[in-house]
C-alpha atoms as a PDB file:
ATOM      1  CA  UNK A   1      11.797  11.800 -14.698  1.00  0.00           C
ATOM      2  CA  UNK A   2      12.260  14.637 -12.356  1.00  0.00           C
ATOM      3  CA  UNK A   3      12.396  13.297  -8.474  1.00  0.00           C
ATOM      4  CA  UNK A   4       9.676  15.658  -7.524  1.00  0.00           C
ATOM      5  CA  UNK A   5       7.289  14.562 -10.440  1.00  0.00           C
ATOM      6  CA  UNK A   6       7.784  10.560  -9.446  1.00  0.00           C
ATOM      7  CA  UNK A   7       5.078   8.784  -7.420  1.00  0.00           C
ATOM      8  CA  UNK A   8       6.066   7.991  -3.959  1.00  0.00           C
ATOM      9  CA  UNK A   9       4.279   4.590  -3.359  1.00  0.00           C
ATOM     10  CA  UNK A  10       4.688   3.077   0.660  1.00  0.00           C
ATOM     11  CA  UNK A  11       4.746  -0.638   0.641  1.00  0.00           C
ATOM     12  CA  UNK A  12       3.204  -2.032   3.957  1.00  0.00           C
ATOM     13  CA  UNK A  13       4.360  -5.605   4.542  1.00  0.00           C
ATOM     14  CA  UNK A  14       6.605  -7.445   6.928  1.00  0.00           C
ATOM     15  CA  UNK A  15       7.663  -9.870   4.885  1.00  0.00           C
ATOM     16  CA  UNK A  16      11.149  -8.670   3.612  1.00  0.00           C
ATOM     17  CA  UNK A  17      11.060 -10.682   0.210  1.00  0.00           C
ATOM     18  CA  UNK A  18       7.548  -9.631  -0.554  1.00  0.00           C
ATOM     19  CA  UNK A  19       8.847  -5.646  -0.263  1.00  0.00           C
ATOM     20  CA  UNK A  20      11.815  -6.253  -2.714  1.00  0.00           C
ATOM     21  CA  UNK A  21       9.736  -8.082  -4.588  1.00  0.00           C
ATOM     22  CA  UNK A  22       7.476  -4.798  -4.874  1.00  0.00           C
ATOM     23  CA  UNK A  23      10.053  -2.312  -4.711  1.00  0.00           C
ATOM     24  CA  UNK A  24      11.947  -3.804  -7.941  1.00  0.00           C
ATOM     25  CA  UNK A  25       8.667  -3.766  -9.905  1.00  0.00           C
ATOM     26  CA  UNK A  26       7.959  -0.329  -8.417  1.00  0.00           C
ATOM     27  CA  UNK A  27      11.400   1.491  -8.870  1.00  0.00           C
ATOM     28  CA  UNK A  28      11.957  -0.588 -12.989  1.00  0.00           C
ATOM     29  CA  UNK A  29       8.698   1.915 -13.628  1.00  0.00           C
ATOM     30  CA  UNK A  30       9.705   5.310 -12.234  1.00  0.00           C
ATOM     31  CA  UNK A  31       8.063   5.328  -8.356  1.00  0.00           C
ATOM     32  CA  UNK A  32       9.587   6.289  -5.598  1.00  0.00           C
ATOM     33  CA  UNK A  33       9.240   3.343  -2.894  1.00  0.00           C
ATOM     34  CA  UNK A  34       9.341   3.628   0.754  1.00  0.00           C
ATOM     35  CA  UNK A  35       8.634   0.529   3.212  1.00  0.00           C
ATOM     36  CA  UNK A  36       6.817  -0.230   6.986  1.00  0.00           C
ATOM     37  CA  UNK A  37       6.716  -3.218   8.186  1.00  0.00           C
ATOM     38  CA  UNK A  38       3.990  -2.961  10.208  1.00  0.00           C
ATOM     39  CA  UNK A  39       0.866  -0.406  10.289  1.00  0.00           C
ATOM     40  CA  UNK A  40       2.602   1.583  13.716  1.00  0.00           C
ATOM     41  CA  UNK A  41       5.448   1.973  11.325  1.00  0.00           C
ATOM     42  CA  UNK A  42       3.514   3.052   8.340  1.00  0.00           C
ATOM     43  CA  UNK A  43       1.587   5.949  10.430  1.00  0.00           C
ATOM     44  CA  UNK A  44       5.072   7.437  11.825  1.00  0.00           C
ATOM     45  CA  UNK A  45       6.250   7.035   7.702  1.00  0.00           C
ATOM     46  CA  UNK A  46       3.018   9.097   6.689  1.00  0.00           C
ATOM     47  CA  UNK A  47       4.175  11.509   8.924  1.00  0.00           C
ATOM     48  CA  UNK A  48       7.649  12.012   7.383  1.00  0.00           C
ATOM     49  CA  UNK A  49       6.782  11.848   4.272  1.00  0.00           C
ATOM     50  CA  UNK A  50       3.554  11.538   2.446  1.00  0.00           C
ATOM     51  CA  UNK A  51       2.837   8.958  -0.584  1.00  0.00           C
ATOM     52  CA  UNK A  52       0.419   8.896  -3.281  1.00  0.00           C
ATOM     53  CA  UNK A  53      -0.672   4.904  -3.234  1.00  0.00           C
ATOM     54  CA  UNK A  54      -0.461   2.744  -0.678  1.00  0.00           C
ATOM     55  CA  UNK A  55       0.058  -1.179  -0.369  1.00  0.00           C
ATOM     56  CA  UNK A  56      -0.776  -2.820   2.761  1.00  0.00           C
ATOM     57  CA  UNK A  57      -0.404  -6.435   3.552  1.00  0.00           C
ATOM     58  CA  UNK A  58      -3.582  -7.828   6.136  1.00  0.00           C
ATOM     59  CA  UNK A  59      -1.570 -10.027   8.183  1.00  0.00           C
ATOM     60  CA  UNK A  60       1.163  -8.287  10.412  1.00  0.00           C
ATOM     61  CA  UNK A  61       2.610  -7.507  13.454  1.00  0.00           C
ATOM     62  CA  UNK A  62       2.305  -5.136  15.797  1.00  0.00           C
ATOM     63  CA  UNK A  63      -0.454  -3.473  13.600  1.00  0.00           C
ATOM     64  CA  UNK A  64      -2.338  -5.426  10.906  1.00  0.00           C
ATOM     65  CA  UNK A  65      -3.359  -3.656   7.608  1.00  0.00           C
ATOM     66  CA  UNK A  66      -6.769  -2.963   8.373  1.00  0.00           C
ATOM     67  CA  UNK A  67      -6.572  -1.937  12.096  1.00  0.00           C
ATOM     68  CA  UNK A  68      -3.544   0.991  10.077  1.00  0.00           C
ATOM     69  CA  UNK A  69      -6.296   1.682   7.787  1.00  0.00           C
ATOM     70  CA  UNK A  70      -8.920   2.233   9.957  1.00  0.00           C
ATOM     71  CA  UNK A  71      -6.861   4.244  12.286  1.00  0.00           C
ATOM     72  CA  UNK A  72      -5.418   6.165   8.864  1.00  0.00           C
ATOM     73  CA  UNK A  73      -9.204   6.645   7.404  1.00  0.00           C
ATOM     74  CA  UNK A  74     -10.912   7.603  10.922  1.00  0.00           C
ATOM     75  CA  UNK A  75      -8.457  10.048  12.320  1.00  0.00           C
ATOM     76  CA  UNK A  76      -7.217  13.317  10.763  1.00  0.00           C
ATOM     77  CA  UNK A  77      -3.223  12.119  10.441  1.00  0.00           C
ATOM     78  CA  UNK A  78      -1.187  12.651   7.544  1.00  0.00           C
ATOM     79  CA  UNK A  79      -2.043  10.330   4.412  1.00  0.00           C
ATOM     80  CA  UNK A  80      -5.901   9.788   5.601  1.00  0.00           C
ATOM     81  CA  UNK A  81      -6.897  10.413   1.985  1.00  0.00           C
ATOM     82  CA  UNK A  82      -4.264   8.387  -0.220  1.00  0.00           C
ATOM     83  CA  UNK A  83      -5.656   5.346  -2.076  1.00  0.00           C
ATOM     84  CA  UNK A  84      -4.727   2.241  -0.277  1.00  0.00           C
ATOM     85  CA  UNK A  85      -4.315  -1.271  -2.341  1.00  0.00           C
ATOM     86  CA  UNK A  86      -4.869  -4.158  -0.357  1.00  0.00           C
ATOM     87  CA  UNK A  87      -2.474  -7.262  -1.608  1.00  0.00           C
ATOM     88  CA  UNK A  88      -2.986  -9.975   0.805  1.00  0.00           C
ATOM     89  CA  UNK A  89      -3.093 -13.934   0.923  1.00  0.00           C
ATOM     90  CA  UNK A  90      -6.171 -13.661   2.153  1.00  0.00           C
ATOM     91  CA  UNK A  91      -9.136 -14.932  -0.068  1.00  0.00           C
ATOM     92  CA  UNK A  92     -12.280 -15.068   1.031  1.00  0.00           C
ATOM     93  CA  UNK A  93     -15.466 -12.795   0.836  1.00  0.00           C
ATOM     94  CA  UNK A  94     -15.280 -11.739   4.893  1.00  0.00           C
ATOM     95  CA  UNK A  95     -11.824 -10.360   3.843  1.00  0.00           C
ATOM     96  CA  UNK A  96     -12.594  -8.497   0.737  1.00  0.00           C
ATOM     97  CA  UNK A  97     -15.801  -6.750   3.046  1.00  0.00           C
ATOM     98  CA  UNK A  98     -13.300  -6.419   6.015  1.00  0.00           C
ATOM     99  CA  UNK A  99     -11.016  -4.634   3.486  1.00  0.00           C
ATOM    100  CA  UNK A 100     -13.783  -2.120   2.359  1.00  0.00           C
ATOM    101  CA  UNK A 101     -14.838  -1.668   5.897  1.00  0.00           C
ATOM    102  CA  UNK A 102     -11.615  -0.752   6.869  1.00  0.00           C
ATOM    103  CA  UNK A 103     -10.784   1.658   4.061  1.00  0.00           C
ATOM    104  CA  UNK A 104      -9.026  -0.115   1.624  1.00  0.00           C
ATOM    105  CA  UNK A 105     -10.090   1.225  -2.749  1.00  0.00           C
ATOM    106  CA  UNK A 106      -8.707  -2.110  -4.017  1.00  0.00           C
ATOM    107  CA  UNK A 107      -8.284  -5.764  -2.876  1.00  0.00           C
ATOM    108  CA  UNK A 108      -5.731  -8.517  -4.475  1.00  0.00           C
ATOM    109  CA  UNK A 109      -5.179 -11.552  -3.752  1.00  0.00           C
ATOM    110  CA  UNK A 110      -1.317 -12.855  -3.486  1.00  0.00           C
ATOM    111  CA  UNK A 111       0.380 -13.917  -5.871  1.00  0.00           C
ATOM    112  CA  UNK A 112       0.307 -11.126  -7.957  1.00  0.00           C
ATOM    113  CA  UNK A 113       2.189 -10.119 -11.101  1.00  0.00           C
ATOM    114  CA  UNK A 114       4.594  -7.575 -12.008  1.00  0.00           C
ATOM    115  CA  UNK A 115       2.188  -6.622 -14.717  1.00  0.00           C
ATOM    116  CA  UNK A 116      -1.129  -6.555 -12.341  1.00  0.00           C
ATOM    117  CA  UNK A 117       0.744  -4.625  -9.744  1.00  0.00           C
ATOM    118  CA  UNK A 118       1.431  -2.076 -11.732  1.00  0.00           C
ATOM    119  CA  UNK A 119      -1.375  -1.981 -13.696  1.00  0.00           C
ATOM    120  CA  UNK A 120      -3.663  -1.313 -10.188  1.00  0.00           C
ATOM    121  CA  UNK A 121      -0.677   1.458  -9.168  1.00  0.00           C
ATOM    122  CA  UNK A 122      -0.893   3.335 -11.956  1.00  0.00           C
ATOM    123  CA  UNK A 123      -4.743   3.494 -12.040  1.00  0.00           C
ATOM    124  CA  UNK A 124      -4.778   4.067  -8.050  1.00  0.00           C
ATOM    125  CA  UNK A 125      -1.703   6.848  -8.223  1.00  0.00           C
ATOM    126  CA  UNK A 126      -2.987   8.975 -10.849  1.00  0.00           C
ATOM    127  CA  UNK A 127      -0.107   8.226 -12.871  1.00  0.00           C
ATOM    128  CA  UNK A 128      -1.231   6.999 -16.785  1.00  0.00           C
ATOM    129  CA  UNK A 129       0.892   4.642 -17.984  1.00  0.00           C
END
């Protein structure tokens, strides 16, 4: 695959096993994978470079997932239109309605699969697998 025709895909987590954990899933199927490990450091990443999909963790710090989103959604800044997947331990109903609120397309719950992962980023990026 041509580097200009692969889906860049920015992982938003701060837990350092979780983003290799998503990066090796993400890079064995073609994407292009760049990481934050906090919201503040996913806005000046937007900036650099934009991405097709995002995945944001809830639970962060410095800036959680859905105070990045809503600051992402609300403002004009770079990446305010990307699909954003939501992959958080998280499970209950006020999170899944927080998530929407904030500006999230998709909600999962952690664990998640290799196989579910990708399924939701290829749907989400526009890329058919």
């Amino acid at each position: 695959m041509v580097e200009a025709d692969r889906k860049r895909v920015l992982v938003v987590d701060d837990a350092n096993l979780v983003r290799l954990y998503y990066r090796d899933a993400l890079e064995r199927a073609g994407y292009h994978v760049d990481e934050a490990l906090n919201g503040l450091e996913a806005l000046e990443k937007l900036y650099d470079a934009p991405a097709n999909l995002l995945i944001v963790d809830v639970n962060m710090p410095q800036m959680d997932g859905f105070t990045f989103l809503r600051i992402l959604r609300r403002r004009e800044l770079p990446g305010a239109g990307v699909p954003a997947l939501v992959i958080s331990t998280e499970a209950g109903l006020q999170d899944f309605e927080a998530a929407q609120l904030a500006g999230a397309n998709y909600y999962l719950v952690k664990p998640v699969s290799h196989k579910v992962l990708l399924e939701h980023v290829a749907l989400m990026s526009g890329r058919a697998r």
